[in-house]
Each structure stands twice: as C-alpha cells, then as structure tokens.
N, C-alpha and C. Protein backbone atom coordinates (compact mmCIF):
# COMPACT_ATOMS: atom_id res chain seq x y z
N UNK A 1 -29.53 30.86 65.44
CA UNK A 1 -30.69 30.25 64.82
C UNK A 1 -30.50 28.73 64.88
N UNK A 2 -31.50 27.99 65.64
CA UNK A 2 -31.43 26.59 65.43
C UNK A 2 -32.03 25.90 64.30
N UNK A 3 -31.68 24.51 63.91
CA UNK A 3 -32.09 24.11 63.01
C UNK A 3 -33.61 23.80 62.76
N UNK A 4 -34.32 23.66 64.01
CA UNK A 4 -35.78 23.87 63.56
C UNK A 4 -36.40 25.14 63.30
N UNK A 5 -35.37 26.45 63.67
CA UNK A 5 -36.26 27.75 63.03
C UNK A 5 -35.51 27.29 61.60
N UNK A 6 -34.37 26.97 61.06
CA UNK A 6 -34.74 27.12 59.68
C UNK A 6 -35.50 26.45 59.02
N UNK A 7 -35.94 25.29 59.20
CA UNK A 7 -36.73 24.58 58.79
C UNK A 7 -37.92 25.34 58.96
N UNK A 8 -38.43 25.80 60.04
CA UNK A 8 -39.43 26.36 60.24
C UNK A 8 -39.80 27.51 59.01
N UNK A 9 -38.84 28.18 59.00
CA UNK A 9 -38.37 29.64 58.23
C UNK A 9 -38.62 29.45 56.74
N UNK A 10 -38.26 27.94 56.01
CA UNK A 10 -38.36 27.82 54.74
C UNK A 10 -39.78 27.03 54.70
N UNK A 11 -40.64 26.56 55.31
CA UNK A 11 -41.73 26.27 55.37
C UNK A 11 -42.89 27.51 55.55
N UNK A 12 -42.24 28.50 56.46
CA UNK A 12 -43.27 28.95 56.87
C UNK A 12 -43.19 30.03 55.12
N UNK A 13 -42.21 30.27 55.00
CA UNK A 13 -42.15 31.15 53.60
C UNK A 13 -43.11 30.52 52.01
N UNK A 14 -42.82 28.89 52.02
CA UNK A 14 -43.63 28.19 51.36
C UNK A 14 -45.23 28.42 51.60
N UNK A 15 -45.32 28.28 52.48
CA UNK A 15 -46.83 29.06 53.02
C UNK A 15 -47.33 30.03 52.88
N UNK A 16 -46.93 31.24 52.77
CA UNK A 16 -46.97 32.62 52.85
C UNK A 16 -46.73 33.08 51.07
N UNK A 17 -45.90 32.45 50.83
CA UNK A 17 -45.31 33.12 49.02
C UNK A 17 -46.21 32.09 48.51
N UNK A 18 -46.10 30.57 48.34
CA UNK A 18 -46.28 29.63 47.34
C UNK A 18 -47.26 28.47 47.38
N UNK A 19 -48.50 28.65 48.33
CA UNK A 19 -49.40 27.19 48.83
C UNK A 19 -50.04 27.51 47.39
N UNK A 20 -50.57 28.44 46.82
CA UNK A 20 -51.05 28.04 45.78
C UNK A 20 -50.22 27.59 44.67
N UNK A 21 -49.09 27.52 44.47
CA UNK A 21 -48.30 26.92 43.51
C UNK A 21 -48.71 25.24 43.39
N UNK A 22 -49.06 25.22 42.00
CA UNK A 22 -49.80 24.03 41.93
C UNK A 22 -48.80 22.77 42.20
N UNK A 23 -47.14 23.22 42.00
CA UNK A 23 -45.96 22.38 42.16
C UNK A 23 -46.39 21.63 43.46
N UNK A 24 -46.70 22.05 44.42
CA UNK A 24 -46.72 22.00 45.84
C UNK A 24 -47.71 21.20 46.39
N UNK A 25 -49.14 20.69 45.05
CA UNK A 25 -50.62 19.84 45.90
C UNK A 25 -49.65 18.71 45.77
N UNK A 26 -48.59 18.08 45.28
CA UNK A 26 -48.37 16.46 45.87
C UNK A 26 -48.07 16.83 47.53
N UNK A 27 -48.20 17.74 47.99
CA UNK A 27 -47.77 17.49 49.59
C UNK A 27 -49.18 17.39 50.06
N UNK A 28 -49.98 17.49 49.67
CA UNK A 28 -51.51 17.33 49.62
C UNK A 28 -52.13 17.55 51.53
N UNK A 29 -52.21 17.11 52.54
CA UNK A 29 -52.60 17.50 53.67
C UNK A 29 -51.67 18.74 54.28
N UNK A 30 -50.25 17.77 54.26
CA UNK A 30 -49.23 18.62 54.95
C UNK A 30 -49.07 20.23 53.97
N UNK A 31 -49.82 20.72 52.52
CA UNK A 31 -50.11 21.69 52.48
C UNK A 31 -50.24 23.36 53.51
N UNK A 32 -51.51 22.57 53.89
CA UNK A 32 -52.04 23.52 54.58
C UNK A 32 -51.62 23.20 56.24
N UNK A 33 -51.67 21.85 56.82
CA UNK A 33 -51.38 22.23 57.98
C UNK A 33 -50.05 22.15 58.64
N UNK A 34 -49.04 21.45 57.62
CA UNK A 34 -47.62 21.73 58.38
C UNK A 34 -47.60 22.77 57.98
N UNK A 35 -47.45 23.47 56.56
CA UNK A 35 -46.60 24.73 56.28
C UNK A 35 -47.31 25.73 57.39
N UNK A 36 -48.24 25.25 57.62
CA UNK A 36 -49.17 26.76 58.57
C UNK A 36 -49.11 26.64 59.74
N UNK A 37 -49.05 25.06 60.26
CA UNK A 37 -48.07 25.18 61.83
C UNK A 37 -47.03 26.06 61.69
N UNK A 38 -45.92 25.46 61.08
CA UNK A 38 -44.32 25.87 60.77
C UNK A 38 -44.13 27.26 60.70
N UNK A 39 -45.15 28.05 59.95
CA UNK A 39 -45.41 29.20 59.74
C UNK A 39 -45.35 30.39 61.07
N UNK A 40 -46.41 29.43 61.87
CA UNK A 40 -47.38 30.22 63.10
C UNK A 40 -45.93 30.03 64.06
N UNK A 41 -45.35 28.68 64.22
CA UNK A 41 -43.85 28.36 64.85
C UNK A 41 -43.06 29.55 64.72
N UNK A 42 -42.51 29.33 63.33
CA UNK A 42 -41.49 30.29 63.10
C UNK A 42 -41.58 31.68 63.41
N UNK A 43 -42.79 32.19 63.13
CA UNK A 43 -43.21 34.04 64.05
C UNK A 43 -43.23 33.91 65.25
N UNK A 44 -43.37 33.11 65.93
CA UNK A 44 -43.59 33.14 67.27
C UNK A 44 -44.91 33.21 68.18
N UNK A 45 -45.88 32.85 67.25
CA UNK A 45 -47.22 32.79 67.49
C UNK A 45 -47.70 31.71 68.26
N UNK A 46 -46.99 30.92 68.21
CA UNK A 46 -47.27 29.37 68.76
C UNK A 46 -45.61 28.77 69.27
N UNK A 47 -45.69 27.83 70.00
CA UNK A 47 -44.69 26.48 70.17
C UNK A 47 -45.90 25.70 70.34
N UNK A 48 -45.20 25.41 69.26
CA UNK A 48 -45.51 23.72 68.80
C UNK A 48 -45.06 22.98 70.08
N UNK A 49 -46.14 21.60 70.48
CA UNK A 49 -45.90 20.55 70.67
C UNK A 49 -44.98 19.34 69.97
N UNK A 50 -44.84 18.43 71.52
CA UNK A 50 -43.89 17.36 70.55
C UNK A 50 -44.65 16.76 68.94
N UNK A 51 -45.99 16.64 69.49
CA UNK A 51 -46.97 16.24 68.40
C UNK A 51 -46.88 17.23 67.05
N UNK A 52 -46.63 18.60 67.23
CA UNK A 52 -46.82 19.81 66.54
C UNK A 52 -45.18 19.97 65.91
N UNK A 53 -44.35 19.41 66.59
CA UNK A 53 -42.86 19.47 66.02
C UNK A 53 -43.07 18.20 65.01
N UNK A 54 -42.65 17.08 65.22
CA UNK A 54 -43.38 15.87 64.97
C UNK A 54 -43.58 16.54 63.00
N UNK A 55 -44.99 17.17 63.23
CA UNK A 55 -46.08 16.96 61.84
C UNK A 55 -44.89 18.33 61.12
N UNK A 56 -44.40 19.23 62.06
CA UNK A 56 -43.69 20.12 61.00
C UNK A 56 -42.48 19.17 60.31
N UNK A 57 -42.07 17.99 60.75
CA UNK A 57 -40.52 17.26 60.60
C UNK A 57 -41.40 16.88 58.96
N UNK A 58 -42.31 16.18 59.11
CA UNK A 58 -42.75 15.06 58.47
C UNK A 58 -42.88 16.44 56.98
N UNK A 59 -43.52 16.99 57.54
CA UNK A 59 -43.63 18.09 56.48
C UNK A 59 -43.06 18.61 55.57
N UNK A 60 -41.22 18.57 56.31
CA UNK A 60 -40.30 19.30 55.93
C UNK A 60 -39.76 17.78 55.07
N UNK A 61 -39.73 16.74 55.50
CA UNK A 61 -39.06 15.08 55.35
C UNK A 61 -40.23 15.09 53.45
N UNK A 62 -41.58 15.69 53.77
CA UNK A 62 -42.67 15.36 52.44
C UNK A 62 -41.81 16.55 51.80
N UNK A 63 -41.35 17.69 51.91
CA UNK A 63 -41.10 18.66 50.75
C UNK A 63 -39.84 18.44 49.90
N UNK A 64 -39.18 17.73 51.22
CA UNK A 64 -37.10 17.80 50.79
C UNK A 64 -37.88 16.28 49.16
N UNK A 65 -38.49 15.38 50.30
CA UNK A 65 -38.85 14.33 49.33
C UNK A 65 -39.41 14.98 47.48
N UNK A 66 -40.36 15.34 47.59
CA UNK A 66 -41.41 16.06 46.29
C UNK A 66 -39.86 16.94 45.66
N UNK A 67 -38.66 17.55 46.37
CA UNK A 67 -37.95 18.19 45.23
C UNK A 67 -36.79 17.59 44.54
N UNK A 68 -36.89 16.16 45.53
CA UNK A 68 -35.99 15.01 45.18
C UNK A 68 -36.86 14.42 43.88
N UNK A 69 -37.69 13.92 43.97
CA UNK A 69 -38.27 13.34 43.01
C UNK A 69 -38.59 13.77 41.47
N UNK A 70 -38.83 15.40 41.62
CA UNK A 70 -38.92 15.82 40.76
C UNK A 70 -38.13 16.28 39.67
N UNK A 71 -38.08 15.94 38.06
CA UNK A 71 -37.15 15.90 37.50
C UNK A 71 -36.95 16.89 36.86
N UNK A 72 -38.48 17.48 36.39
CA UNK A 72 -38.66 18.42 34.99
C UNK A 72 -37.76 19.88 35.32
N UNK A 73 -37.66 20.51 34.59
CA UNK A 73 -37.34 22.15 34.83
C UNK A 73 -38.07 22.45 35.04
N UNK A 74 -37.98 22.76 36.33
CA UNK A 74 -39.03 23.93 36.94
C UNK A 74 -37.96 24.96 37.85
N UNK A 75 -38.46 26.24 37.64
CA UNK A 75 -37.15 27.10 38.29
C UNK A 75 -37.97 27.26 39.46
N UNK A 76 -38.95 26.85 39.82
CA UNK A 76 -39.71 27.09 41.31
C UNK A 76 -38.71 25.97 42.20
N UNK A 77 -38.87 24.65 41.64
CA UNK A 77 -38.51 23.69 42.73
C UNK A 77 -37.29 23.72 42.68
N UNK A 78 -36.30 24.25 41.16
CA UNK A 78 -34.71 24.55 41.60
C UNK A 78 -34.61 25.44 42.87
N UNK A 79 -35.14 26.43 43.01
CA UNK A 79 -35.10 27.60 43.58
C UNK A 79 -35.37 26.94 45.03
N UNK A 80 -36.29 25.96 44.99
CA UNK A 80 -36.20 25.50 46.64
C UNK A 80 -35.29 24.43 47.06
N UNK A 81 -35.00 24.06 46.09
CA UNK A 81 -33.55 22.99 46.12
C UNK A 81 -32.66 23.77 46.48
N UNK A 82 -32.38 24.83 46.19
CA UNK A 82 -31.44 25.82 47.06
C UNK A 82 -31.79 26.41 47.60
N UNK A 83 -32.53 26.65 49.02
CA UNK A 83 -33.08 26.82 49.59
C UNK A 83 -33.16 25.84 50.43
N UNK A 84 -33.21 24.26 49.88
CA UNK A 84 -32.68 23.52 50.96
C UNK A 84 -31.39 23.31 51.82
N UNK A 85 -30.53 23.43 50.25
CA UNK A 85 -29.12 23.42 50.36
C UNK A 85 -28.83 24.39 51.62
N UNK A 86 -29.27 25.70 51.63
CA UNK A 86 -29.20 26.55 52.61
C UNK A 86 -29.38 26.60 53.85
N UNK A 87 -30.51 25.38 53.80
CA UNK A 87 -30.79 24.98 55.33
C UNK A 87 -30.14 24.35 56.10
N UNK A 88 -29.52 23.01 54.73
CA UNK A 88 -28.37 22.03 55.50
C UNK A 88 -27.95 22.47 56.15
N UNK A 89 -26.82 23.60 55.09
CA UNK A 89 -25.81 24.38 56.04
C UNK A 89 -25.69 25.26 57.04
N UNK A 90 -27.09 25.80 57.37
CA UNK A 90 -27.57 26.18 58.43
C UNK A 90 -27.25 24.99 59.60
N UNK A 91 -27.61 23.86 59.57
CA UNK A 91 -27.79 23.24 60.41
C UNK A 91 -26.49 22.65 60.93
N UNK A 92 -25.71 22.46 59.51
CA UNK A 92 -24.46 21.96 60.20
C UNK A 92 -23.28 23.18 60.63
N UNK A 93 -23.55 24.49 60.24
CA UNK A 93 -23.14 25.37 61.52
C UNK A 93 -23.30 25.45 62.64
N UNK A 94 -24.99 25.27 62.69
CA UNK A 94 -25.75 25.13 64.06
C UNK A 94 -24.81 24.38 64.89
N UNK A 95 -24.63 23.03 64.66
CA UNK A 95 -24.13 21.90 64.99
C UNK A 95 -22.79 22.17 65.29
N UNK A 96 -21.83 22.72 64.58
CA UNK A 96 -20.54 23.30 65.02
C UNK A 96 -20.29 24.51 66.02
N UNK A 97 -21.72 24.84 66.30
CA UNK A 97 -21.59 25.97 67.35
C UNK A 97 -20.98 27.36 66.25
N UNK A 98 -21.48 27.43 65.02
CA UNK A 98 -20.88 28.78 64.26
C UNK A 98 -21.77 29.66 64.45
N UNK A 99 -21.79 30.78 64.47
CA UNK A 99 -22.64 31.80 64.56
C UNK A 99 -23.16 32.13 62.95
N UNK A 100 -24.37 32.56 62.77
CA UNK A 100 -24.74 32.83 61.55
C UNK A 100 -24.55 33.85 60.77
C-alpha cells in the first residue's frame, strides 16, 4: 500500500461514514470534492490526475490542519487524530520498503 492509497483510504472513509458530521464544514469546498475524489481514487473508480492528486493533497494538508487546530473534546476528531497517526506510519513503512 502506498502512501497516497492511505491517504486516499482515510479520506475516502471520511466521505462515506462522516461528510455530514458537522465537525467537518470548516473544510467547507474540499468537503465534498476532495473527500469524493479521494474516495472514487481509493476504489478504483478513477485515477486521478496530477490536477486530481494535487486537490486530494490539499484536502488531506485542510483535514490533518482542522484536527490540529482543534482543541475541545471531541472523540470524533480524537478518533481521526489516530487515524492520522496511522497513516504516518503507514507511510514511513512505505518509505522503508516494509510490507504492511
């Protein structure tokens, strides 16, 4: 698994489980159309363009941002804070050539 299916993978799940989670309108455009690129990406419905990789990065760069910022208890955005954590380390296996 490379690091843009996980990225892809925890976006496209944000899409599918949680766009209506009201936590989630500060991502306000990238809502609906990164998580639903990322989404359509990650099944295999589409490859994305450089343009279409691009808006999923920015997407993923607006969500990591919104769970940084946020302070209150919320067990939604803990829950994707690990969920990020998960991705890191996805990626820096990726990167070491580890198998998953």
């Amino acid at each position: 698994m490379n690091h843009n299916h996980s990225k892809w993978e925890l976006l496209a799940n944000l899409w599918i489980h949680h766009r209506e989670n009201a936590e989630l309108k500060p991502l306000g455009e990238y809502l609906e159309t990164g998580l639903a690129l990322a989404y359509f990406s990650w099944s295999g419905f589409v490859s994305p363009t450089k343009t279409g990789t691009k808006l999923i990065d920015e997407t993923f760069d607006a969500f990591v941002a919104l769970c940084s910022e946020q302070q209150e208890n919320s067990s939604f955005l803990n829950d994707m804070r690990l969920a990020l954590v998960l991705t890191d380390q996805a990626k820096r296996s990726n990167a070491l050539g580890e198998q998953p």
